[in-house]
C-alpha atoms as a PDB file:
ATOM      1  CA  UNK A   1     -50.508 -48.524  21.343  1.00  0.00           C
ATOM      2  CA  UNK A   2     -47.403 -50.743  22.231  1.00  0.00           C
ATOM      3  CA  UNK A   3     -44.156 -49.291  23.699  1.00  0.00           C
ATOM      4  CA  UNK A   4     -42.549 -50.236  20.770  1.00  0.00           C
ATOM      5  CA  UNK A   5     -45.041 -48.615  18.275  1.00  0.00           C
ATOM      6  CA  UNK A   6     -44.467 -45.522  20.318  1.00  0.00           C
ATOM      7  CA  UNK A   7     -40.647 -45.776  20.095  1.00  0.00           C
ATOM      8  CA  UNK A   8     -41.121 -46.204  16.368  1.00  0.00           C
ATOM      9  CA  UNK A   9     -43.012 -43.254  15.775  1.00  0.00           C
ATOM     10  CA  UNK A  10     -40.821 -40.986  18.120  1.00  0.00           C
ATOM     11  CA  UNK A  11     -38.261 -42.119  16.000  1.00  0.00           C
ATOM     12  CA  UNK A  12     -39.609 -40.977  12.638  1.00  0.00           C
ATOM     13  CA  UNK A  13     -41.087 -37.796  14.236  1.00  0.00           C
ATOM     14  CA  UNK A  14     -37.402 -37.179  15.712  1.00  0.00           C
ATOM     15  CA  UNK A  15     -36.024 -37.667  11.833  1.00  0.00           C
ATOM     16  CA  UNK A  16     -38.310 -35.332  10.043  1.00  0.00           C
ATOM     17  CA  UNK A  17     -37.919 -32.575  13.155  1.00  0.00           C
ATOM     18  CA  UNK A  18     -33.554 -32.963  12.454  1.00  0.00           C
ATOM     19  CA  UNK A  19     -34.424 -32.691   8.479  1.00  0.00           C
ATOM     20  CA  UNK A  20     -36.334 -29.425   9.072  1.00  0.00           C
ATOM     21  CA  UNK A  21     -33.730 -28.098  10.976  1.00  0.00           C
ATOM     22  CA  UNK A  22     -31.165 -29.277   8.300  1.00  0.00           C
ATOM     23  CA  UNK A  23     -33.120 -27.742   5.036  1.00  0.00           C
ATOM     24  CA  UNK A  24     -33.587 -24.575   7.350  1.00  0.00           C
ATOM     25  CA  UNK A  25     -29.854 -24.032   8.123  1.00  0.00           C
ATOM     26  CA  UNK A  26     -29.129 -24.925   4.255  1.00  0.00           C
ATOM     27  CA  UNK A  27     -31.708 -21.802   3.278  1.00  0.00           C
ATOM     28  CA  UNK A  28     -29.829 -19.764   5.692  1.00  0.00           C
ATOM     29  CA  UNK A  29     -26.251 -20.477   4.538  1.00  0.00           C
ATOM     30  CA  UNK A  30     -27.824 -19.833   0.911  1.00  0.00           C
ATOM     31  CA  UNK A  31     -29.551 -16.509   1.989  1.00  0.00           C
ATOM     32  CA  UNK A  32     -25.703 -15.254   3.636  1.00  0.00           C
ATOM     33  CA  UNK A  33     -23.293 -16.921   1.982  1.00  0.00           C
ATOM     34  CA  UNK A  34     -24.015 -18.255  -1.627  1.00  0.00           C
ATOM     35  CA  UNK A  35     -22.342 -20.707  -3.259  1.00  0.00           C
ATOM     36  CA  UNK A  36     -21.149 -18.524  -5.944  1.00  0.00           C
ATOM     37  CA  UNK A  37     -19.145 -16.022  -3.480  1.00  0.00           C
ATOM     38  CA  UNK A  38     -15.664 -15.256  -4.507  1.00  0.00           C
ATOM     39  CA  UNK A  39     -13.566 -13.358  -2.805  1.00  0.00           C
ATOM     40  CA  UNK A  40     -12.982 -10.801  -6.522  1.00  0.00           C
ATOM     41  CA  UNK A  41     -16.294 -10.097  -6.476  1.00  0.00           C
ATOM     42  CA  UNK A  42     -16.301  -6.899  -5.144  1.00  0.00           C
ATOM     43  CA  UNK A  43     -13.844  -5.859  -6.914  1.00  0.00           C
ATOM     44  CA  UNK A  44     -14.398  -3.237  -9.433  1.00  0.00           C
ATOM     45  CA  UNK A  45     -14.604  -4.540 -13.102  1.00  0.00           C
ATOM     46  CA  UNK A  46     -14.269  -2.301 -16.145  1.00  0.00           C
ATOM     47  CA  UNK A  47     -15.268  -3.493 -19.689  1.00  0.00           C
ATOM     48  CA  UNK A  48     -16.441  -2.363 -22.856  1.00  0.00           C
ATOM     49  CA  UNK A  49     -12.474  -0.370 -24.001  1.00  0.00           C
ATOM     50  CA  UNK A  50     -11.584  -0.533 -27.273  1.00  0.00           C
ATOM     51  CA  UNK A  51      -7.878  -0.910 -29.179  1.00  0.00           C
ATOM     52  CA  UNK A  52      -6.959   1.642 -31.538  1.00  0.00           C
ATOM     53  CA  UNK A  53      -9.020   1.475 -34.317  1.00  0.00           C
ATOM     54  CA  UNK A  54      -5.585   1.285 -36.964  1.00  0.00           C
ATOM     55  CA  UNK A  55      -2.811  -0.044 -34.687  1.00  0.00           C
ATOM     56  CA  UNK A  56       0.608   1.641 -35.263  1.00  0.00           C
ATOM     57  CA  UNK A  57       3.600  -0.134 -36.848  1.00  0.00           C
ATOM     58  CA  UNK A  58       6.642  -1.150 -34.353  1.00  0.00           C
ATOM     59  CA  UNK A  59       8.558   1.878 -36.780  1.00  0.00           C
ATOM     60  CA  UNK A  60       5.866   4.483 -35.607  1.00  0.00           C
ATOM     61  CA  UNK A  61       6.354   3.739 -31.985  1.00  0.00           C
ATOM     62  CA  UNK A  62       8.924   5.573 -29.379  1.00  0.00           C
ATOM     63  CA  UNK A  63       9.390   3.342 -26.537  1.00  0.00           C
ATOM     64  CA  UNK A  64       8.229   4.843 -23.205  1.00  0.00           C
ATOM     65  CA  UNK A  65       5.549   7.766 -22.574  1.00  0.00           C
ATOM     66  CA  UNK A  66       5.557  11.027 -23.533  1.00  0.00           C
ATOM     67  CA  UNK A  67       5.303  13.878 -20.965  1.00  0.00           C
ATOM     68  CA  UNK A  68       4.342  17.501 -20.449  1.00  0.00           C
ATOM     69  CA  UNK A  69       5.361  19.149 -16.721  1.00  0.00           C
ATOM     70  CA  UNK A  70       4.015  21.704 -14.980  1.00  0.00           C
ATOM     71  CA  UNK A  71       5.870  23.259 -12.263  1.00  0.00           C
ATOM     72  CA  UNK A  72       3.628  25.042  -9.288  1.00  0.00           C
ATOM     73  CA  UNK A  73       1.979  24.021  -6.107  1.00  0.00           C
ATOM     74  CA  UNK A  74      -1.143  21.891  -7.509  1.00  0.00           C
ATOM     75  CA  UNK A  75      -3.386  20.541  -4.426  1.00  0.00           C
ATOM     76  CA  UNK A  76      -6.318  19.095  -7.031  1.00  0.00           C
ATOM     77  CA  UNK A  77      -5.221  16.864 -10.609  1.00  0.00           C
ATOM     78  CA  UNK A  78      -8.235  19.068 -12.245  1.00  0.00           C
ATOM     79  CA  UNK A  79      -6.131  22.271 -12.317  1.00  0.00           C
ATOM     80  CA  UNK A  80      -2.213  20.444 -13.626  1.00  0.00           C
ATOM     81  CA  UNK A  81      -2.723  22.732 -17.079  1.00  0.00           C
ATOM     82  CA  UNK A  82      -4.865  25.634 -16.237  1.00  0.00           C
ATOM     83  CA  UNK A  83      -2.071  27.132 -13.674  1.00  0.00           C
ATOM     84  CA  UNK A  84       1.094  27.310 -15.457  1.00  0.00           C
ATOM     85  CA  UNK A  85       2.683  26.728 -18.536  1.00  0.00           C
ATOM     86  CA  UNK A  86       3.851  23.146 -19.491  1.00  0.00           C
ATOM     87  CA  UNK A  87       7.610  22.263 -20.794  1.00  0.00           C
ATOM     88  CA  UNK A  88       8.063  18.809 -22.041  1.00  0.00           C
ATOM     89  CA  UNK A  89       9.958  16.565 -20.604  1.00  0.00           C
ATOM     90  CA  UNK A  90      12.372  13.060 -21.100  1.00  0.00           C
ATOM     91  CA  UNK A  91       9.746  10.353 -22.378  1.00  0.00           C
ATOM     92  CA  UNK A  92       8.836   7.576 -19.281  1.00  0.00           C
ATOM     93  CA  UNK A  93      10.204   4.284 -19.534  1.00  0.00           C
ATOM     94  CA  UNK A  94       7.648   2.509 -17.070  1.00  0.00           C
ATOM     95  CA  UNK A  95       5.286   3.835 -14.286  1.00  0.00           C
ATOM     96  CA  UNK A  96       7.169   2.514 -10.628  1.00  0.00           C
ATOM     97  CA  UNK A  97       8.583   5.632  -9.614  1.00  0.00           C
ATOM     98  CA  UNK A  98       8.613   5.741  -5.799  1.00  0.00           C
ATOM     99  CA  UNK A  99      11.232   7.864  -4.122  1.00  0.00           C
ATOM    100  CA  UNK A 100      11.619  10.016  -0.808  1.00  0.00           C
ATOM    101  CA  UNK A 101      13.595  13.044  -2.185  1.00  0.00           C
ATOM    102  CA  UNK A 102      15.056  12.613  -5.376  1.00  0.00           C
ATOM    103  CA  UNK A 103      13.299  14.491  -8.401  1.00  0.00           C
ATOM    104  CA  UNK A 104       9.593  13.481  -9.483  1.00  0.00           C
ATOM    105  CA  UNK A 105       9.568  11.140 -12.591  1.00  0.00           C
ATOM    106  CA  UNK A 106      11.750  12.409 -15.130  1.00  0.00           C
ATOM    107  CA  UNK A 107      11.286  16.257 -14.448  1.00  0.00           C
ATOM    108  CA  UNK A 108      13.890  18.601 -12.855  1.00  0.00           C
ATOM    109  CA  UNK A 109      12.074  18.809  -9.698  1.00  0.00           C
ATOM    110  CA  UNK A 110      11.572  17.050  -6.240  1.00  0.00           C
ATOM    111  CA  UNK A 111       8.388  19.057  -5.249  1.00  0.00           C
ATOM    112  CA  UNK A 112       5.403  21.075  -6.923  1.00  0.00           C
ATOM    113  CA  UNK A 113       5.722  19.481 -10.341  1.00  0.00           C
ATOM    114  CA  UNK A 114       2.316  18.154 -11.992  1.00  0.00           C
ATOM    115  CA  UNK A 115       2.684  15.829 -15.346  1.00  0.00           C
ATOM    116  CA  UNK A 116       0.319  15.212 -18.465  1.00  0.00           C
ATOM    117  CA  UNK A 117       1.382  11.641 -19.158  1.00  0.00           C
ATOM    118  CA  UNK A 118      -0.015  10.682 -22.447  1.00  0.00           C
ATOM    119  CA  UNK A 119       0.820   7.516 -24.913  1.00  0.00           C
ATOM    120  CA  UNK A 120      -0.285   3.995 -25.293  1.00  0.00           C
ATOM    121  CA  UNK A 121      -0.447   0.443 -23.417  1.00  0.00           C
ATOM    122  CA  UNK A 122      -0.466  -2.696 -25.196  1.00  0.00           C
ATOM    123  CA  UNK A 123      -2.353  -5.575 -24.091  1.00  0.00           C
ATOM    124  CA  UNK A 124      -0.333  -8.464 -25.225  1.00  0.00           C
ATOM    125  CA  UNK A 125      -3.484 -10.988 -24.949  1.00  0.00           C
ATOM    126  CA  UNK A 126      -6.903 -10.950 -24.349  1.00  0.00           C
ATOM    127  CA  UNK A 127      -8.449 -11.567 -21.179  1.00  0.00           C
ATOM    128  CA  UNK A 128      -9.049  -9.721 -17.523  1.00  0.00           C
ATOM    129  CA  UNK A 129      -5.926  -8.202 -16.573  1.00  0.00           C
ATOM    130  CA  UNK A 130      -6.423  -7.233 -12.520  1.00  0.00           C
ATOM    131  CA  UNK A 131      -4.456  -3.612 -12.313  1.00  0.00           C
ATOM    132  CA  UNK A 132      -3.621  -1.348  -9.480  1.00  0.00           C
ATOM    133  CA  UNK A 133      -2.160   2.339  -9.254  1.00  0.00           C
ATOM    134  CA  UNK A 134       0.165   3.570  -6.394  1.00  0.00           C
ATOM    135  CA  UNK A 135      -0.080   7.361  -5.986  1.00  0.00           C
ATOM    136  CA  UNK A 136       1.130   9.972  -4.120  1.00  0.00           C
ATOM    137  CA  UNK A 137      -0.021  12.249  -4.566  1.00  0.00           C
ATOM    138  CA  UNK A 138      -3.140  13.151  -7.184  1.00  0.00           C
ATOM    139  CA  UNK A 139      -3.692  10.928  -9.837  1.00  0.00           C
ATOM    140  CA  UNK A 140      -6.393  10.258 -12.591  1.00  0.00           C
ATOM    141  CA  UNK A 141      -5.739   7.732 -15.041  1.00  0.00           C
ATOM    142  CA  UNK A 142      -7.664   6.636 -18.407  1.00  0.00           C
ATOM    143  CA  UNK A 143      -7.116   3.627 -20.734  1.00  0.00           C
ATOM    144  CA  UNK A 144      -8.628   3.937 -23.980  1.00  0.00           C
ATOM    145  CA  UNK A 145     -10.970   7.048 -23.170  1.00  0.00           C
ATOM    146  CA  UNK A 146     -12.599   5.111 -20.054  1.00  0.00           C
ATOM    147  CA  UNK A 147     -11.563   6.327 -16.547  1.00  0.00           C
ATOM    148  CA  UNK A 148     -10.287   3.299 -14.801  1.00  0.00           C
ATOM    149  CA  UNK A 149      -8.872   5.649 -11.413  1.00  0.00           C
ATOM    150  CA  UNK A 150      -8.692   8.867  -9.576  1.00  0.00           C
ATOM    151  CA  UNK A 151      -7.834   9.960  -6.484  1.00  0.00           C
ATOM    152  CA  UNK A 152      -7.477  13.767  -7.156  1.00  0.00           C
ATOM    153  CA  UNK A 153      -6.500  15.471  -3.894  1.00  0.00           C
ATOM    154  CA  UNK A 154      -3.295  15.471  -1.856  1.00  0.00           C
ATOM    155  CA  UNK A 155      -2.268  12.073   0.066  1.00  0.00           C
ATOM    156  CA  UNK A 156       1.108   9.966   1.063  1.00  0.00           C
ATOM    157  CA  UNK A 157       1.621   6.135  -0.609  1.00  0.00           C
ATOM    158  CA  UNK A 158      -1.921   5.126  -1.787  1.00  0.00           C
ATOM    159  CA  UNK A 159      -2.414   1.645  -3.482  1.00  0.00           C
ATOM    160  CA  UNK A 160      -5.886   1.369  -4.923  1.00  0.00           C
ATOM    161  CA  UNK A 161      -7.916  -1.630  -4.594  1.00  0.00           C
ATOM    162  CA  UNK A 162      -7.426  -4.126  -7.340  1.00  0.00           C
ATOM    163  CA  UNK A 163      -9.570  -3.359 -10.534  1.00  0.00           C
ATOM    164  CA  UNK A 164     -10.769  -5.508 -13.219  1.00  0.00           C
ATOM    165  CA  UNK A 165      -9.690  -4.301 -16.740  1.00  0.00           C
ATOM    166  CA  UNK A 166     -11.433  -6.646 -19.486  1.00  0.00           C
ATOM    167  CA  UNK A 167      -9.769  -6.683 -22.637  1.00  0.00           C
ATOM    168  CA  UNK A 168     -11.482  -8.464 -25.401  1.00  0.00           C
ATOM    169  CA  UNK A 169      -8.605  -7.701 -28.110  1.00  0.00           C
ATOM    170  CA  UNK A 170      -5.189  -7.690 -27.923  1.00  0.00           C
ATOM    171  CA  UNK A 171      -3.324  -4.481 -29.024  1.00  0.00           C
ATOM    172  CA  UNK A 172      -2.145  -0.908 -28.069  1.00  0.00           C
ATOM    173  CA  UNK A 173      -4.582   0.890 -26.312  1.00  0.00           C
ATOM    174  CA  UNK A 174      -4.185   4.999 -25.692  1.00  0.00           C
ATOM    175  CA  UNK A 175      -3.129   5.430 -21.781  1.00  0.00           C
ATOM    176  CA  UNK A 176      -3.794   9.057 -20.298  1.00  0.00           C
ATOM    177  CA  UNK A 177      -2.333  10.257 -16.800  1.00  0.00           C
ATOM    178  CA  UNK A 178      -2.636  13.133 -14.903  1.00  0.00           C
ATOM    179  CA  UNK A 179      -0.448  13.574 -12.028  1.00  0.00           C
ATOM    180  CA  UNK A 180       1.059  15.763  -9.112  1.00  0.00           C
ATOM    181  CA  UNK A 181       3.350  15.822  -6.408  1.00  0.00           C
ATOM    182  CA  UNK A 182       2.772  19.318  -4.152  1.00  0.00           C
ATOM    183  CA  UNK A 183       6.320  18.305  -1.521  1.00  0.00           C
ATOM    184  CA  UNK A 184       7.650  15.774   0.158  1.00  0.00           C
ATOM    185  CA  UNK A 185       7.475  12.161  -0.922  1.00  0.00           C
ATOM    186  CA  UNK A 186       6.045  10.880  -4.341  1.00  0.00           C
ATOM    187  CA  UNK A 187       5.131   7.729  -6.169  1.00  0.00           C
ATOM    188  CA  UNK A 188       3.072   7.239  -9.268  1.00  0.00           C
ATOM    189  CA  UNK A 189       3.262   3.293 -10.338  1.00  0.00           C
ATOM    190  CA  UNK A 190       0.894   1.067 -12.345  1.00  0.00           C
ATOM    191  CA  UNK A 191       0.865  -2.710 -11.832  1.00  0.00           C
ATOM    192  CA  UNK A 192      -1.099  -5.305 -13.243  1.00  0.00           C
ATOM    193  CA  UNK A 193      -1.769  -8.989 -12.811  1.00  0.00           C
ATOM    194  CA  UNK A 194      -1.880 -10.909 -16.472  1.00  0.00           C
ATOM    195  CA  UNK A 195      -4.737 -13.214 -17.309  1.00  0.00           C
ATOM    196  CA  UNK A 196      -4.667 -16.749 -15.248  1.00  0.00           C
ATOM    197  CA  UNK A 197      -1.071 -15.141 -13.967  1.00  0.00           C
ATOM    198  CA  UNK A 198      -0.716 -14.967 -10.160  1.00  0.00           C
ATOM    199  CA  UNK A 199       2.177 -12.512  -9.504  1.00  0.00           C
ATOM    200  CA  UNK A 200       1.613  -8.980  -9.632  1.00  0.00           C
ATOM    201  CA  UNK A 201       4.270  -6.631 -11.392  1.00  0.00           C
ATOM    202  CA  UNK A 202       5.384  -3.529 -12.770  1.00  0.00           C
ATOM    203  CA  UNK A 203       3.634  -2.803 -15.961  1.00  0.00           C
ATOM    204  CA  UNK A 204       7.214  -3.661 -18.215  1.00  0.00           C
ATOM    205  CA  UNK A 205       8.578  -0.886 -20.133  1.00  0.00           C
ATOM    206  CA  UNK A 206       7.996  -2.612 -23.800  1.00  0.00           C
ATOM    207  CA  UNK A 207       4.040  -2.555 -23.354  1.00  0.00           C
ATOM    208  CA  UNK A 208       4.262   1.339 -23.045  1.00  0.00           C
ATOM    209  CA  UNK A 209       4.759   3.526 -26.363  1.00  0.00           C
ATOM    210  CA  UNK A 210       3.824   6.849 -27.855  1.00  0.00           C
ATOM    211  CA  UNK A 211       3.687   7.973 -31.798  1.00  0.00           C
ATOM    212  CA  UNK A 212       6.629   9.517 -33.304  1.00  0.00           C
END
């Protein structure tokens, strides 16, 4: 066999060796990182709520949320009404109370004060609204009988991880909140990021209500 004949075939043999190695490193970068990865993924996604079946007229609605407290040392969100006695309290305009030592949402108290928030949330549009809860300290909340977060048990400033709240029809939806603050600091907030928005904010007051 000539020199050159052997050059020639070293050459193709060289080719088909790199295009192994090239369709081998492709099925590995498939296998760990596929081409479908987003960073939401993970992300926990919650479908399947449903509007009020007969949505309220604008004259049966009271802006804000209504609110029952209950005034002891509560160190678990299961026990807010089996301790005490509630008293209601001034409705809630919005959920992004945060505060060091002034009183706990709208009750009468800076420490040992658990809430029953209970009302509605209207989704203005359909779509996958990305929400997140700050707490401090229990908190278990539920949007239209599903339970989208808890975190039960005492604990300073938490912000959950962003969850995925599908809504596949416009309109109010009921909201339920438990809550407590034992001493010390408190925050109870709800945030949400609209569908194809990109800024995260304060739920705004007008999308909360309750029945007259």
């Amino acid at each position: 066999m000539s020199a050159t004949a052997i050059s020639a075939r070293s050459k193709t043999q060289g080719r088909r060796y790199s295009g192994w190695i090239g369709v081998c490193s492709l099925l590995i970068s498939l296998t760990f990182y596929p081409l479908t990865a987003n960073a939401d993924e993970d992300d926990e996604t919650i479908t399947g709520a449903q509007p009020i079946a007969s949505q309220p007229s604008k004259s049966d609605i009271e802006p804000g949320l209504s609110v029952t407290y209950y005034y002891a040392m509560f160190e678990d969100v299961a026990y807010i009404s089996k301790l005490v006695k509630g008293k209601p309290g001034q409705p809630i305009a919005m959920l992004d109370h945060d505060t060091d030592t002034g009183k706990v949402l709208t009750s009468k108290r800076s420490m040992g004060v658990g809430a029953e928030i209970r009302g509605m949330i209207q989704f203005p549009e359909a779509g996958t609204y990305i929400l997140r809860i700050n707490s401090n300290d229990g908190v278990k909340l539920s949007i239209a009988g599903i339970l989208v977060y808890e975190d039960p048990y005492i604990h300073s400033d938490i912000m959950s991880d962003p969850i995925n709240f599908v809504v596949e029809k416009a309109g109010w939806y009921d909201l339920e909140i438990d809550y407590y603050q034992k001493k010390g600091t408190s925050a109870l907030g709800l945030y949400w990021t609209p569908p194809q928005g990109d800024t995260e904010v304060a739920v705004p007051a007008k999308f909360y209500g309750h029945l007259k």
